[in-house]
N, C-alpha and C. Protein backbone atom coordinates (compact mmCIF):
# COMPACT_ATOMS: atom_id res chain seq x y z
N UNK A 1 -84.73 220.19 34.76
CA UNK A 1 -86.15 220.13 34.46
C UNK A 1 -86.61 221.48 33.93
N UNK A 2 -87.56 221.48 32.99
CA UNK A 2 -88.15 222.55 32.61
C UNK A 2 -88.97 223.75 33.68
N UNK A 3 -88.62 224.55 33.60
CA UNK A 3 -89.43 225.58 34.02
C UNK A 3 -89.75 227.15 32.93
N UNK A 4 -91.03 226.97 33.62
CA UNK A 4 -91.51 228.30 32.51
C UNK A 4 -92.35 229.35 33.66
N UNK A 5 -91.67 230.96 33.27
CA UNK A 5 -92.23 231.83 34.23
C UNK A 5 -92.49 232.62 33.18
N UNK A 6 -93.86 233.07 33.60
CA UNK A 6 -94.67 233.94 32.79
C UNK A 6 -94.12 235.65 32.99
N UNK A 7 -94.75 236.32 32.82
CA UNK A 7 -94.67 237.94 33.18
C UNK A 7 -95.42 239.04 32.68
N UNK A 8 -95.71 240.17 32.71
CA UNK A 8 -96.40 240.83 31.84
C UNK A 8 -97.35 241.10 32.08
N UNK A 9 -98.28 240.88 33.03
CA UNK A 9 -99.53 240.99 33.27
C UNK A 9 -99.69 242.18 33.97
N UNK A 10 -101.12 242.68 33.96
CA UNK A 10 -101.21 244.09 34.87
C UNK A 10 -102.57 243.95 34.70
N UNK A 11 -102.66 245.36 35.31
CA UNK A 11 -104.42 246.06 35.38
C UNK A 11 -104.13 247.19 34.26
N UNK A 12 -105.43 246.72 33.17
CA UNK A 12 -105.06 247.84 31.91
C UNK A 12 -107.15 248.19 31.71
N UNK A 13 -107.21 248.68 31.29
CA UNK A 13 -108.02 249.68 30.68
C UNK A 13 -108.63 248.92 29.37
N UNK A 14 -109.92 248.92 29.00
CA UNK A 14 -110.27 247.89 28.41
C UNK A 14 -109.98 248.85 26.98
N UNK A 15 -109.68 248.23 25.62
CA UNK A 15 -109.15 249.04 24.58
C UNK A 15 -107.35 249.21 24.60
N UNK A 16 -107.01 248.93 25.79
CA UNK A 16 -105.48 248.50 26.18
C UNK A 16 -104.56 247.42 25.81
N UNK A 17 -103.17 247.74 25.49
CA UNK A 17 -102.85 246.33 25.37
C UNK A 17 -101.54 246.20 26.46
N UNK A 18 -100.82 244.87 26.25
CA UNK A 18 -100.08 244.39 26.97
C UNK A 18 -99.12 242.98 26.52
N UNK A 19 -97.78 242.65 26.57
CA UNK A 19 -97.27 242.26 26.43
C UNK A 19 -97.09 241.09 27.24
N UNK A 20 -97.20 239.85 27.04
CA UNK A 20 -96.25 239.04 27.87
C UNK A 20 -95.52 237.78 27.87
N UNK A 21 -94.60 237.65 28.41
CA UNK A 21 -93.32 237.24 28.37
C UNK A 21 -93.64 235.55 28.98
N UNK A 22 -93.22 234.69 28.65
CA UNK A 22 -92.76 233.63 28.83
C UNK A 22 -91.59 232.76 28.98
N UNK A 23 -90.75 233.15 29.92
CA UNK A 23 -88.87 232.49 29.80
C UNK A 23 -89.14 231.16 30.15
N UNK A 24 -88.42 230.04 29.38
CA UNK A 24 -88.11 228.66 29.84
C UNK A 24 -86.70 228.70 30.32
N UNK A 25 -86.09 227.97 31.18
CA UNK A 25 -85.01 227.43 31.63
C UNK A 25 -85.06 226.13 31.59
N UNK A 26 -83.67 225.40 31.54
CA UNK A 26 -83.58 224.10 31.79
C UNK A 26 -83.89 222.92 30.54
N UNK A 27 -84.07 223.78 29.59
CA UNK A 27 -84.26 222.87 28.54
C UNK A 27 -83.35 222.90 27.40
N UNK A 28 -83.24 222.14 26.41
CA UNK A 28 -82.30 222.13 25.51
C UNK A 28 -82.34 223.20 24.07
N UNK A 29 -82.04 223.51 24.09
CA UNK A 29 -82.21 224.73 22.61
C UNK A 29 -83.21 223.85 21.44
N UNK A 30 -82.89 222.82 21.55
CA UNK A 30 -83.24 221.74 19.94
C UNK A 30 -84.83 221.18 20.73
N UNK A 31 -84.49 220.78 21.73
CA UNK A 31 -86.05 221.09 22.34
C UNK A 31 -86.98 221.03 22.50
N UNK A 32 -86.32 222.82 23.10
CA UNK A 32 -87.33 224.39 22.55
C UNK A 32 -87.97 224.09 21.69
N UNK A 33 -86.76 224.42 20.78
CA UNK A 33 -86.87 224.92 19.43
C UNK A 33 -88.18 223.60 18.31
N UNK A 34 -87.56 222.74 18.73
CA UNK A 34 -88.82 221.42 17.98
C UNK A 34 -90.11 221.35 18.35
N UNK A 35 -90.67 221.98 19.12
CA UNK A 35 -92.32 221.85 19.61
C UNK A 35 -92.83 222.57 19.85
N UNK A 36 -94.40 222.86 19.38
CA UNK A 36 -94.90 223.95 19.70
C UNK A 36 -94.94 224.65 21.56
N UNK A 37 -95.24 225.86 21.21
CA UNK A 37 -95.82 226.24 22.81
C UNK A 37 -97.02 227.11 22.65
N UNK A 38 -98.03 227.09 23.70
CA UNK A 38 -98.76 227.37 23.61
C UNK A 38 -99.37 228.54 24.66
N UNK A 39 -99.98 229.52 25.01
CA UNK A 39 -100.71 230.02 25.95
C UNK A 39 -101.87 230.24 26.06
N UNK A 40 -102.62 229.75 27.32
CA UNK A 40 -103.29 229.40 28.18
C UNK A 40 -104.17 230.10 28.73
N UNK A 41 -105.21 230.34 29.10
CA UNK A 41 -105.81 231.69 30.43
C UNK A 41 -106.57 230.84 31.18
N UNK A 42 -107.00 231.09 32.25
CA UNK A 42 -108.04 230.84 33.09
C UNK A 42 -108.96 232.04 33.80
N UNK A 43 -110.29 232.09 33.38
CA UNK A 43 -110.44 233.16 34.37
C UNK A 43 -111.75 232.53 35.35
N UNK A 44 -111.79 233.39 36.46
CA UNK A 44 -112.30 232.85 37.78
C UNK A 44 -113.68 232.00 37.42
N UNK A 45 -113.46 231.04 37.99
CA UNK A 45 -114.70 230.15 38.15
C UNK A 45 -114.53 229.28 36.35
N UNK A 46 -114.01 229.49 35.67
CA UNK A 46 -114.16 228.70 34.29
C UNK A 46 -112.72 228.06 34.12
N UNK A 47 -112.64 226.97 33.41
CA UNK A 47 -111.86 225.65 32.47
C UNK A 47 -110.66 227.00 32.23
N UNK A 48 -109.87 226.39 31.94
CA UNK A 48 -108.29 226.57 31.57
C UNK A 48 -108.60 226.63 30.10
N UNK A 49 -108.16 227.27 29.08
CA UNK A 49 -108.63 227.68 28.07
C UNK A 49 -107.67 227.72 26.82
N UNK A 50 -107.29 227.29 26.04
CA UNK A 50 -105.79 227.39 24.96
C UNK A 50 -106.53 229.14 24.06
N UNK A 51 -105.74 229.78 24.05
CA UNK A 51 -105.51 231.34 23.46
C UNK A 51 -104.83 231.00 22.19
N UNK A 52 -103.67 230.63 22.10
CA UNK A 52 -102.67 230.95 21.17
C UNK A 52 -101.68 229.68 21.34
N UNK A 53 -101.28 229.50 19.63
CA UNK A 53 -100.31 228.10 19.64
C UNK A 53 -99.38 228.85 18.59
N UNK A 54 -97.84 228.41 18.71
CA UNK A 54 -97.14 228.72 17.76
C UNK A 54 -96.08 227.44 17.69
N UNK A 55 -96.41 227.48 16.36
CA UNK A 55 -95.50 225.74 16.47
C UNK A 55 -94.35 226.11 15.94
N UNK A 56 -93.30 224.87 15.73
CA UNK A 56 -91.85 224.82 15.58
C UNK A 56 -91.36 225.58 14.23
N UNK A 57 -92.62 225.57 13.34
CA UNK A 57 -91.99 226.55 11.71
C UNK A 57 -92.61 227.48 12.16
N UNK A 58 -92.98 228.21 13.44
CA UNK A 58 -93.32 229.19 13.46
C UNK A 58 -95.19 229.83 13.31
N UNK A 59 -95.23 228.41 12.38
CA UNK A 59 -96.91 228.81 11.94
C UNK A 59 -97.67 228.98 13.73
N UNK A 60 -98.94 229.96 13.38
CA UNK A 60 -99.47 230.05 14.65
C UNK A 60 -101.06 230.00 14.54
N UNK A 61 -101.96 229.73 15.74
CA UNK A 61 -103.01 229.91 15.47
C UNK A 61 -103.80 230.65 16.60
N UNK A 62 -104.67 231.47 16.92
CA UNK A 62 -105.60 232.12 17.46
C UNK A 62 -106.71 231.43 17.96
N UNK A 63 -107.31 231.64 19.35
CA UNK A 63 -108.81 231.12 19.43
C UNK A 63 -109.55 232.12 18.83
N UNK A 64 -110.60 231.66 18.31
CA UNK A 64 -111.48 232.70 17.32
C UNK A 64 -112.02 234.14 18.55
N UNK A 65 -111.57 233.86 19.92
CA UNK A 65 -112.29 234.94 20.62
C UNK A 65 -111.09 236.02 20.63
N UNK A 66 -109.93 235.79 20.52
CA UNK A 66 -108.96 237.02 20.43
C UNK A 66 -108.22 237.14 18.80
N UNK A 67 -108.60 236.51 17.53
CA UNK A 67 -108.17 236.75 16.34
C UNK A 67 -108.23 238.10 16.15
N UNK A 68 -107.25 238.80 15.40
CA UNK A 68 -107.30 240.15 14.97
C UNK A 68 -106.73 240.93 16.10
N UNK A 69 -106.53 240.36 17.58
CA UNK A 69 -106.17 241.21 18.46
C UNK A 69 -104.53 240.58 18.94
N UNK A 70 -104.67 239.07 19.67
CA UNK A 70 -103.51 238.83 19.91
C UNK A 70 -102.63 237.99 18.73
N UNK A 71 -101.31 238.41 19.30
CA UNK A 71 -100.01 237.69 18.40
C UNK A 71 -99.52 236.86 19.20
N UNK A 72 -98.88 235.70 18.91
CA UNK A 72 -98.18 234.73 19.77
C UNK A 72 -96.85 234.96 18.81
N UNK A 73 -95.70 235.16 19.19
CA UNK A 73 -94.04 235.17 18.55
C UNK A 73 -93.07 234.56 19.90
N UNK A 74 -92.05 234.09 18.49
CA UNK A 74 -91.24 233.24 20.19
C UNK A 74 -89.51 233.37 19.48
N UNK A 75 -88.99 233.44 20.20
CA UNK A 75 -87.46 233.89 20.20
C UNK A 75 -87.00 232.72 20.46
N UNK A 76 -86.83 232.00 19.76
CA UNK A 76 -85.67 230.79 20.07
C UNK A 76 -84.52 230.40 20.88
N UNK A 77 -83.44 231.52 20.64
CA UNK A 77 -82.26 232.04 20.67
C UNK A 77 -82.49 232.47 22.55
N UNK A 78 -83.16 233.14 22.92
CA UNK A 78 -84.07 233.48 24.08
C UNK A 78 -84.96 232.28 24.76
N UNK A 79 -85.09 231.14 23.82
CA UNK A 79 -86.09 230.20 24.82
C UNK A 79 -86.97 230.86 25.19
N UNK A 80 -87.95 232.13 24.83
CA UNK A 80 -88.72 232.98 24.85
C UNK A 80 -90.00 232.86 23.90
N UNK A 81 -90.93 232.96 24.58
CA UNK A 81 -92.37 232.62 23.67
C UNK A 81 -93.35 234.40 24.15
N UNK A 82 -93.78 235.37 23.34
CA UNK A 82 -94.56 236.56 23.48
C UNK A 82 -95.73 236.29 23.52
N UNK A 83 -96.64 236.76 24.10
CA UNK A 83 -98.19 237.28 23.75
C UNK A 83 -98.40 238.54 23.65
N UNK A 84 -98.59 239.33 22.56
CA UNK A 84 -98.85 240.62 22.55
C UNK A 84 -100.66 240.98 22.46
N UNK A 85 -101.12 241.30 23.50
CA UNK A 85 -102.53 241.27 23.48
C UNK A 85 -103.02 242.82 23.13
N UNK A 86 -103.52 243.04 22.20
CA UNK A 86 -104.19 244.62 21.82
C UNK A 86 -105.48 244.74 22.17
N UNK A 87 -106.16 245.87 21.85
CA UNK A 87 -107.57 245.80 21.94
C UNK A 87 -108.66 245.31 23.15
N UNK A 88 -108.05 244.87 24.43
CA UNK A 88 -108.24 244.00 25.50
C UNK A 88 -109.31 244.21 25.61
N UNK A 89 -109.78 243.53 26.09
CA UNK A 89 -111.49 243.52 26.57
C UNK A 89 -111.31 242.97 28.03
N UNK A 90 -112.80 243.08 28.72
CA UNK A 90 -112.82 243.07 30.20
C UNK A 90 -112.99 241.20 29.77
N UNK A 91 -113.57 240.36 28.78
CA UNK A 91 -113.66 238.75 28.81
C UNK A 91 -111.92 238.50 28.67
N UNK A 92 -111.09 239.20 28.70
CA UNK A 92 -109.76 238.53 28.83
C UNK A 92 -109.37 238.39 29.86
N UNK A 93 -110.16 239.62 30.89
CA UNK A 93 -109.40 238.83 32.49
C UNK A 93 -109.20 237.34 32.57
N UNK A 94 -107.69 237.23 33.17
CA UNK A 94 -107.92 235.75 34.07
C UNK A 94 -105.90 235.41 34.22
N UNK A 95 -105.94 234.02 34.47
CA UNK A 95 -104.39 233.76 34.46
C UNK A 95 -103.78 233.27 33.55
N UNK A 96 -103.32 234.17 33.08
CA UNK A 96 -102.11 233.77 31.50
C UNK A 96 -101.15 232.45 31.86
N UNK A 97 -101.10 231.40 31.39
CA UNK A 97 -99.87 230.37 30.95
C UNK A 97 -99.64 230.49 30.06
N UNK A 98 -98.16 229.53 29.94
CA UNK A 98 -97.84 229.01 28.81
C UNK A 98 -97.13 227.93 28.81
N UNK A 99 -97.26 226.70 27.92
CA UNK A 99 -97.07 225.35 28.18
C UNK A 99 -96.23 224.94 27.04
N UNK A 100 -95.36 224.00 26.89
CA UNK A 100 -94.28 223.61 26.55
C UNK A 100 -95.00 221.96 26.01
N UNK A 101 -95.12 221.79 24.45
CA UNK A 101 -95.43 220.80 23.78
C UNK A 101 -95.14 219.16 24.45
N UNK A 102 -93.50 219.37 24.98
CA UNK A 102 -92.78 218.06 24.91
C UNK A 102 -92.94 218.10 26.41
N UNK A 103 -93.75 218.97 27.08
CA UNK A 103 -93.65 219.34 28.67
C UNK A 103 -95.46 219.29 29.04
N UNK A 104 -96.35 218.75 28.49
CA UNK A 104 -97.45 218.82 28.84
C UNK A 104 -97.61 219.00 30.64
N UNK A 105 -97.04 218.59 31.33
CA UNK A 105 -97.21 218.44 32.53
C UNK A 105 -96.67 219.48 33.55
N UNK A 106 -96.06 220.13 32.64
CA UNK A 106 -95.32 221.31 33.23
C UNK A 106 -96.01 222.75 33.49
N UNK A 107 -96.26 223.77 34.35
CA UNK A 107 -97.02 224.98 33.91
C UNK A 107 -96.01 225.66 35.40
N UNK A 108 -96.32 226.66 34.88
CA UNK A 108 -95.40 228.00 35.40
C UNK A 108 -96.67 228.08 37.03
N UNK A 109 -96.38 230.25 36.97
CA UNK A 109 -97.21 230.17 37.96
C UNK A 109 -98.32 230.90 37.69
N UNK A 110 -98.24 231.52 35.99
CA UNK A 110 -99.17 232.24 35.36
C UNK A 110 -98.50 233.74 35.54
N UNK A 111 -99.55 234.71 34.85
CA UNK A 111 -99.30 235.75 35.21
C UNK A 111 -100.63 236.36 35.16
N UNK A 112 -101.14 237.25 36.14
CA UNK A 112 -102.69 238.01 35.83
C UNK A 112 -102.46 238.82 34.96
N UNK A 113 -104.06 239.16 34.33
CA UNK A 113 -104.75 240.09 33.50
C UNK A 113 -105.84 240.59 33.59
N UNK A 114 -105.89 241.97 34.04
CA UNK A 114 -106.99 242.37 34.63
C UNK A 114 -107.59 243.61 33.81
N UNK A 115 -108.73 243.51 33.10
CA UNK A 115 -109.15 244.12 32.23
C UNK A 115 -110.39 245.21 32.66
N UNK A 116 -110.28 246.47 32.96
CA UNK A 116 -111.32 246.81 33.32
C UNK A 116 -112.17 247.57 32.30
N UNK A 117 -113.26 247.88 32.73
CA UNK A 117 -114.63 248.47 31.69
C UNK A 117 -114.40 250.43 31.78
């Protein structure tokens, strides 16, 4: 069965950035590799939120509240999906996922992001 563990998260400094990591296990390379994945945030008291999608040719898309700041890239070869977040702001706090197209039902355990002013 699929599993996906996040990583990367910290307490950064608002104007900060941060990296993070998404490993799947348990799934098949072809897949992976065929469906988008996506990451996720939640922050306290609000809806679960889609950030960033990067589909199977790679194309990707941004929510219009982090364009210009975050990248979504994913390593195949690795079963590895990135979020590279720049520029952070204190509205990015919350809990990073990332979800697996052919795995809707599946979610890790997140990872925090704690953005201060």
């Amino acid at each position: 069965q699929l599993r996906l563990v996040e990583s990367g998260g910290g307490l950064v400094e608002a104007g900060g950035s941060l990296r993070l990591s998404c490993k799947t296990s348990g799934i098949i390379l072809s897949v992976f590799t065929g469906h988008a994945m996506d990451w996720y945030r939640q922050a306290p008291g609000k809806q679960r939120e889609l950030v960033a999608t990067i589909e199977s040719n790679r194309d990707t898309n941004n929510a219009d509240s982090v364009k210009g700041r975050f990248t979504i890239s994913r390593d195949n070869v690795k079963r590895t999906v990135y979020l590279q977040m720049n520029a952070l702001k204190p509205g990015d706090t919350g809990l990073y996922y990332c979800n697996h197209r052919n795995y809707r039902e599946l979610w890790g355990q997140g990872t925090q992001v704690t953005v201060c002013s």
